[in-house]
PDB file of N, CA and C in Angstrom:
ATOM      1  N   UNK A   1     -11.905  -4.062   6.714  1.00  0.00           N
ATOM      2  CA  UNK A   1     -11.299  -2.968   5.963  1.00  0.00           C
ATOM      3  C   UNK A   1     -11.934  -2.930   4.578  1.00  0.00           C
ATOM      4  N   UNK A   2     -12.212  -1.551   4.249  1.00  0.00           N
ATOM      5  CA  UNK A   2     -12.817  -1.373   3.114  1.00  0.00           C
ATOM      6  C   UNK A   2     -12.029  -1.396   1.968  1.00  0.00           C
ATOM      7  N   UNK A   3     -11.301  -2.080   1.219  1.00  0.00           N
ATOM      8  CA  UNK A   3     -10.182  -1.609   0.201  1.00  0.00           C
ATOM      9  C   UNK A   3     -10.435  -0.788  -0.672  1.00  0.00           C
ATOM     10  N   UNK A   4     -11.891  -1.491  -1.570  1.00  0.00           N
ATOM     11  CA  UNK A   4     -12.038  -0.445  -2.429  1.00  0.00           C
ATOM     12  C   UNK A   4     -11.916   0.754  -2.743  1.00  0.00           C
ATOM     13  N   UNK A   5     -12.029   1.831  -1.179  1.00  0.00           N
ATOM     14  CA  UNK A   5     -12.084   2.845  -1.467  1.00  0.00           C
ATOM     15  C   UNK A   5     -10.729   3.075  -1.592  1.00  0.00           C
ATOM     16  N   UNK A   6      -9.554   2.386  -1.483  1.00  0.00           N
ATOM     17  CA  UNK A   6      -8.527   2.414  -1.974  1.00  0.00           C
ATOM     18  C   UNK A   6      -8.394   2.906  -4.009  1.00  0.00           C
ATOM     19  N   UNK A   7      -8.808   1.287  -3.965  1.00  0.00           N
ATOM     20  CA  UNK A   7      -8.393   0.771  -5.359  1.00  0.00           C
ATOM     21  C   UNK A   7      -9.139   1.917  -6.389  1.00  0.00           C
ATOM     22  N   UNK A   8     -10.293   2.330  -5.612  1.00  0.00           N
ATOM     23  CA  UNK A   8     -11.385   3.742  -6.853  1.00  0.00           C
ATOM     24  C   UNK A   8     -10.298   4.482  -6.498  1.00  0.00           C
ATOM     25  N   UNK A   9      -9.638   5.315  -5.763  1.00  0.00           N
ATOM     26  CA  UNK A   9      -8.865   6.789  -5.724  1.00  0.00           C
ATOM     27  C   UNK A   9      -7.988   6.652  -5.444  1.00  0.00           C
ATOM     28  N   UNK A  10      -6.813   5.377  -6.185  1.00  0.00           N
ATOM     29  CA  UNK A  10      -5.656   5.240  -6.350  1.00  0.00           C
ATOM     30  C   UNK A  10      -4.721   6.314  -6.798  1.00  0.00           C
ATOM     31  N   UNK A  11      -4.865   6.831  -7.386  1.00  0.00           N
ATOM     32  CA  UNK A  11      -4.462   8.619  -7.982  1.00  0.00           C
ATOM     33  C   UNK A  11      -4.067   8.775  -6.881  1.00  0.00           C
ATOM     34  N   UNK A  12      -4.927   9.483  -6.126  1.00  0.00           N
ATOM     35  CA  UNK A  12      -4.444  10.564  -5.110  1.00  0.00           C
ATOM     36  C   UNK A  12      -3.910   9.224  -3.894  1.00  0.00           C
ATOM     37  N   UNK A  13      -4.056   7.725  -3.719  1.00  0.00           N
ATOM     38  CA  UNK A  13      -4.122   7.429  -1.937  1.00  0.00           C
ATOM     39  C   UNK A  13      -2.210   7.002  -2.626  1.00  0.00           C
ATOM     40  N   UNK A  14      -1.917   6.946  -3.686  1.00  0.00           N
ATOM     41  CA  UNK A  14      -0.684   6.406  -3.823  1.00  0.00           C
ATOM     42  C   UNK A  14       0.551   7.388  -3.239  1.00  0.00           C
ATOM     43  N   UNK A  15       0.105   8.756  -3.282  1.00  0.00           N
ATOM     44  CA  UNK A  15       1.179   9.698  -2.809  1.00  0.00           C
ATOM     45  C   UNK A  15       1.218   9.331  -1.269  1.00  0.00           C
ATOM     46  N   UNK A  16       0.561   8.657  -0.755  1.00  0.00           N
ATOM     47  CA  UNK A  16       0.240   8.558   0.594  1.00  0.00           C
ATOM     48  C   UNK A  16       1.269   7.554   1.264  1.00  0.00           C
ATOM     49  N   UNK A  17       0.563   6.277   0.438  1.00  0.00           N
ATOM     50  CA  UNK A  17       1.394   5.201   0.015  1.00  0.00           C
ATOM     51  C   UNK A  17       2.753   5.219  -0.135  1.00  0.00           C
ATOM     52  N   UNK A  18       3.131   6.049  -1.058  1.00  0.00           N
ATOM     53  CA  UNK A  18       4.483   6.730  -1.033  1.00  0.00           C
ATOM     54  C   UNK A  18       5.034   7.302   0.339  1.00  0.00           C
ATOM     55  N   UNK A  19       4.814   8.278   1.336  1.00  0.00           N
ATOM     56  CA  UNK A  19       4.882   8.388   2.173  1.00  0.00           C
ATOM     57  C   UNK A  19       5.538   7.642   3.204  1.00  0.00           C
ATOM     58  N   UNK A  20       4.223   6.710   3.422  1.00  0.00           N
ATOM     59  CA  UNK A  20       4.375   5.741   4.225  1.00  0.00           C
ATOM     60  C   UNK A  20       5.658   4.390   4.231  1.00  0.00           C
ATOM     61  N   UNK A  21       6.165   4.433   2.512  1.00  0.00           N
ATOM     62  CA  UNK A  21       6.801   2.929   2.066  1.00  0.00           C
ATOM     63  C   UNK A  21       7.613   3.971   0.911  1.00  0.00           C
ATOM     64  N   UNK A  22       8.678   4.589   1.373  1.00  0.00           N
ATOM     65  CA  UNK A  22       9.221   5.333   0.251  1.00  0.00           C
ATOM     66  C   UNK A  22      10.238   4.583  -0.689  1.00  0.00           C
ATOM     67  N   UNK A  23      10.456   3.416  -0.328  1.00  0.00           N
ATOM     68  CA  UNK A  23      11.521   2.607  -1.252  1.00  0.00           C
ATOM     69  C   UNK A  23      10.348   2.469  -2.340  1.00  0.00           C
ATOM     70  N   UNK A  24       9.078   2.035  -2.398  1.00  0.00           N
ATOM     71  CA  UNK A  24       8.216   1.849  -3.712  1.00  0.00           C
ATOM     72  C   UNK A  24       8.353   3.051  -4.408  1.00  0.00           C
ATOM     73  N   UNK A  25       8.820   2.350  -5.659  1.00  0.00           N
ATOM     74  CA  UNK A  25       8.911   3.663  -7.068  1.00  0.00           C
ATOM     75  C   UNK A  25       7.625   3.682  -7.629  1.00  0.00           C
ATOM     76  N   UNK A  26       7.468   4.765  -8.206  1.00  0.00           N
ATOM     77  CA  UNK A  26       6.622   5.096  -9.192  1.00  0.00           C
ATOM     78  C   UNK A  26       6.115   3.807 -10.205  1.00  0.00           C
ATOM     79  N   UNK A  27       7.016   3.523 -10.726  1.00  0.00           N
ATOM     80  CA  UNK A  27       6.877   1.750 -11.597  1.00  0.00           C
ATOM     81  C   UNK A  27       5.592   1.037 -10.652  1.00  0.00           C
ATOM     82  N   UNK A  28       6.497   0.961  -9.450  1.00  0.00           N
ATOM     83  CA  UNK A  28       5.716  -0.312  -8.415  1.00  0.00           C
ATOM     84  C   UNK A  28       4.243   0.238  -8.316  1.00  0.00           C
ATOM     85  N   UNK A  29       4.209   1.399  -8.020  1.00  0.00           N
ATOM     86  CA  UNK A  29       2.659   2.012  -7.382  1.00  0.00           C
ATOM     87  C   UNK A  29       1.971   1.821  -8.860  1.00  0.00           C
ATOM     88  N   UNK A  30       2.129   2.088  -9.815  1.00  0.00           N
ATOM     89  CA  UNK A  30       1.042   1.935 -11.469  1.00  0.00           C
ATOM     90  C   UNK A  30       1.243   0.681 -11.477  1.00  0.00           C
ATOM     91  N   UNK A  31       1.808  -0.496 -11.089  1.00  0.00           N
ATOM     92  CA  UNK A  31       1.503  -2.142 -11.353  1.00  0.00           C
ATOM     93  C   UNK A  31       0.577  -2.482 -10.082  1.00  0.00           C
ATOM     94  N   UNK A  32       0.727  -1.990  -8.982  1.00  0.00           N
ATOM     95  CA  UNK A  32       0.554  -2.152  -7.814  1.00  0.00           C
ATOM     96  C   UNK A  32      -1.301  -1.857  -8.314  1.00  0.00           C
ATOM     97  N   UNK A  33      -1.172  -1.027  -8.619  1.00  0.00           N
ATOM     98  CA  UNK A  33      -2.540  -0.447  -9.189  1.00  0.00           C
ATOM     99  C   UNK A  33      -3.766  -0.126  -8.070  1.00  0.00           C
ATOM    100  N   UNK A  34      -3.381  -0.085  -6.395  1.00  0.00           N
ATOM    101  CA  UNK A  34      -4.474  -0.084  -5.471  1.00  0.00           C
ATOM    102  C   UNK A  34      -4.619  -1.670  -5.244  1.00  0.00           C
ATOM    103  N   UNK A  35      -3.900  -2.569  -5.668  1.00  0.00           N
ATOM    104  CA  UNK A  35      -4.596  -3.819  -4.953  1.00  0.00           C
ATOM    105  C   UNK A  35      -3.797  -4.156  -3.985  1.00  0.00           C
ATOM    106  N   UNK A  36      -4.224  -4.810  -3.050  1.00  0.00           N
ATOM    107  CA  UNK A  36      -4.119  -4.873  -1.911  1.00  0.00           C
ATOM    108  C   UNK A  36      -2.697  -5.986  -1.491  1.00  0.00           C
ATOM    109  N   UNK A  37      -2.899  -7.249  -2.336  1.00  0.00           N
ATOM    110  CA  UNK A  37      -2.128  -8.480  -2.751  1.00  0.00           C
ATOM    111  C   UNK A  37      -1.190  -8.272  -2.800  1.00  0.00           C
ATOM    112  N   UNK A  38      -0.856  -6.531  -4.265  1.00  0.00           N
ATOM    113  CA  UNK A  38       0.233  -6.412  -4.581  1.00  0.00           C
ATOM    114  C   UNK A  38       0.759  -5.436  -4.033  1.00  0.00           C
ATOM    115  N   UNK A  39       0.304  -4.781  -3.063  1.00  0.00           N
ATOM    116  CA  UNK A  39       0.972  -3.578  -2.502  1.00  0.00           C
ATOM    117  C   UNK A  39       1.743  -4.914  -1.154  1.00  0.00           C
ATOM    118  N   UNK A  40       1.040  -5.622  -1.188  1.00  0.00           N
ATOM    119  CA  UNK A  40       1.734  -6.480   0.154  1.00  0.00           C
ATOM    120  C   UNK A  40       3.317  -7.136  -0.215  1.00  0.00           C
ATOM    121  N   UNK A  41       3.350  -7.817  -1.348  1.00  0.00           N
ATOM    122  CA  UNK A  41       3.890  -8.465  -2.276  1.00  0.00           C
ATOM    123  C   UNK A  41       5.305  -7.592  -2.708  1.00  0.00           C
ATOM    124  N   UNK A  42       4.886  -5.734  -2.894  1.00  0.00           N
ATOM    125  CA  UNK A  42       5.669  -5.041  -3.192  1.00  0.00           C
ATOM    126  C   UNK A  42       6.719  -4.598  -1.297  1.00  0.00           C
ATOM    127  N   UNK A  43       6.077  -4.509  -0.806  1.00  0.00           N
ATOM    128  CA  UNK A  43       6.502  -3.946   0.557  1.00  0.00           C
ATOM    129  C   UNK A  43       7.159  -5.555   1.169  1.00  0.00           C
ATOM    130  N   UNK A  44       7.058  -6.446   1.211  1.00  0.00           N
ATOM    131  CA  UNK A  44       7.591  -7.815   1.243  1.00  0.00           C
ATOM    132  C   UNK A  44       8.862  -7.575   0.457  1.00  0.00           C
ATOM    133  N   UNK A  45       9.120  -7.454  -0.936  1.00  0.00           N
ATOM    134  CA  UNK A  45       9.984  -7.747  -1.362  1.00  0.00           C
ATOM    135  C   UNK A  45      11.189  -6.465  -1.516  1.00  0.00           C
ATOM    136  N   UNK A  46      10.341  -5.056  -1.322  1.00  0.00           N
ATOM    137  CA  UNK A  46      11.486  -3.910  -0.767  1.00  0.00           C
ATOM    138  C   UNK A  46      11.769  -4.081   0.646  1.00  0.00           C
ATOM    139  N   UNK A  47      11.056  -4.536   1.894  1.00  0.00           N
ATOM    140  CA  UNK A  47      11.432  -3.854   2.617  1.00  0.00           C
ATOM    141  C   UNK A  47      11.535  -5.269   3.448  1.00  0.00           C
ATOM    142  N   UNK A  48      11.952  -6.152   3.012  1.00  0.00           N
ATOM    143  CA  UNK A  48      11.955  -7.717   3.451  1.00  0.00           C
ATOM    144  C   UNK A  48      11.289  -8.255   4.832  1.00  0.00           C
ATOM    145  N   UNK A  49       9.834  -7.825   4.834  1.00  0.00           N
ATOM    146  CA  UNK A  49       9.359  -7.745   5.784  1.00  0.00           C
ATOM    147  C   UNK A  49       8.286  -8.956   5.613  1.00  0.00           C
ATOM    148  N   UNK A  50       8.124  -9.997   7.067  1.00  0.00           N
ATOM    149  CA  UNK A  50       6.982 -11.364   6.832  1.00  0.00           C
ATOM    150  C   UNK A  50       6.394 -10.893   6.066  1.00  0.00           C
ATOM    151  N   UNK A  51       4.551 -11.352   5.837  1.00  0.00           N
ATOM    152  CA  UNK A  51       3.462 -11.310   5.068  1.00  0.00           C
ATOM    153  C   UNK A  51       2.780 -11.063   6.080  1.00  0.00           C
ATOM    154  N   UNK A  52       2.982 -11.845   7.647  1.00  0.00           N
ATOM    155  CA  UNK A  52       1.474 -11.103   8.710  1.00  0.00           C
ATOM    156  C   UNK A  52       2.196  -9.620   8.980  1.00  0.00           C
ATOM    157  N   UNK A  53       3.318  -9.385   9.159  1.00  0.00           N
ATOM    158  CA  UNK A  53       3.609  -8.093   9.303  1.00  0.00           C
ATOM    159  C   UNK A  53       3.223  -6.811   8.165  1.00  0.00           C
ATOM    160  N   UNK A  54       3.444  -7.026   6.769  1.00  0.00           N
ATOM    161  CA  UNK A  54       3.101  -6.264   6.204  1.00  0.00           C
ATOM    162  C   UNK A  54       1.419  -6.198   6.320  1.00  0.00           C
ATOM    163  N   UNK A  55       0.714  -7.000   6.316  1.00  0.00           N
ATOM    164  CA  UNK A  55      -0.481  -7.259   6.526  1.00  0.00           C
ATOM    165  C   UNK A  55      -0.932  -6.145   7.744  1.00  0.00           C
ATOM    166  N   UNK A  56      -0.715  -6.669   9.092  1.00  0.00           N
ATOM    167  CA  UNK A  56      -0.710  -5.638  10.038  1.00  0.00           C
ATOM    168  C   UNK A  56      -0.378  -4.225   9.470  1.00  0.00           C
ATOM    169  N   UNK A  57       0.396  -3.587   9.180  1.00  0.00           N
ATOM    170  CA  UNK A  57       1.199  -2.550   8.799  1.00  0.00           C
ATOM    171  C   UNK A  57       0.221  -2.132   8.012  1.00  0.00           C
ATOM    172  N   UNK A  58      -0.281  -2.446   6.830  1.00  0.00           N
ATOM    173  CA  UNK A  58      -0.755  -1.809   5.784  1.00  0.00           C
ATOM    174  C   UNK A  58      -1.974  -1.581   6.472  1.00  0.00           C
ATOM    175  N   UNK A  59      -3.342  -2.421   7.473  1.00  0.00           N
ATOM    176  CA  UNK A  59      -4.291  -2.316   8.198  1.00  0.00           C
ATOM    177  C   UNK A  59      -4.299  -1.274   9.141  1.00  0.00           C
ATOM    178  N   UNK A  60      -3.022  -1.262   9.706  1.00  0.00           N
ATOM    179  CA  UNK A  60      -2.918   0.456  10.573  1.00  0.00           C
ATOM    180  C   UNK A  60      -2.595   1.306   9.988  1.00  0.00           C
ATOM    181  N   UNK A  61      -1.884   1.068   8.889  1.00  0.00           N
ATOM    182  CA  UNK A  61      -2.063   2.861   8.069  1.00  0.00           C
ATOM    183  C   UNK A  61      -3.060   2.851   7.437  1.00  0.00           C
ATOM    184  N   UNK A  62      -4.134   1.911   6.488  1.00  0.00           N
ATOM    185  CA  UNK A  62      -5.431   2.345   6.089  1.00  0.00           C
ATOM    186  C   UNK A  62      -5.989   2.609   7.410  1.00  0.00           C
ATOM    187  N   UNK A  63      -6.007   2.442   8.817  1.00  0.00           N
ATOM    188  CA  UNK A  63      -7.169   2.541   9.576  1.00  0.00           C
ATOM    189  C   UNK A  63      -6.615   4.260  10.207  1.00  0.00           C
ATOM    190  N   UNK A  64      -5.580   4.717  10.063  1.00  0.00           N
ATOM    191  CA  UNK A  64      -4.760   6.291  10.423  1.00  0.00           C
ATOM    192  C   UNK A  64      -5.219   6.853   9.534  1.00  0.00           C
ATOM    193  N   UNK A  65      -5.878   6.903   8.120  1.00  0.00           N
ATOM    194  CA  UNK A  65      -5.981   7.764   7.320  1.00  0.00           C
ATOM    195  C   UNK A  65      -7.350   8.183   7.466  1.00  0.00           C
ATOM    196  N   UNK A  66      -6.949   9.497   7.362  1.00  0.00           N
ATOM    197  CA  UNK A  66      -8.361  10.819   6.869  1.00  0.00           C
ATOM    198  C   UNK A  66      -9.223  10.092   5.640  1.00  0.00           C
ATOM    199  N   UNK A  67     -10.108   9.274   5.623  1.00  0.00           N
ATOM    200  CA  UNK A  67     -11.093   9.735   4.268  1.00  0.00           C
ATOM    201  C   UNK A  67     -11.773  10.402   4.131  1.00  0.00           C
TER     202      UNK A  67
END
């Protein structure tokens, strides 16, 4: 998985993000900043989900998205 192209066009992939994980606020997504660690870290601690699961999870919605 490519992240970067995350972390460069964080702007626009966070509404997405949002979407997908709507308990993350606005706060979380600008600390979160596109990294990968902390988007895991954030979805772990809203949505009390393992670490291989969010892991999985976040790998099939980057691999569902249009770039």
């Amino acid at each position: 998985m490519d992240w970067n192209r995350v972390e460069g066009n964080w702007k626009q992939v966070k509404g997405k993000v949002k979407e997908k994980w709507g308990q993350l606020t606005d706060d979380d997504l600008d600390q979160i900043a596109g990294r990968q660690d902390q988007l895991e870290g954030k979805i772990q601690e809203r949505y009390g989900v393992a670490k291989d699961q969010v892991r999985h999870d976040i790998e099939e919605w980057y691999g569902s998205q249009k770039w």
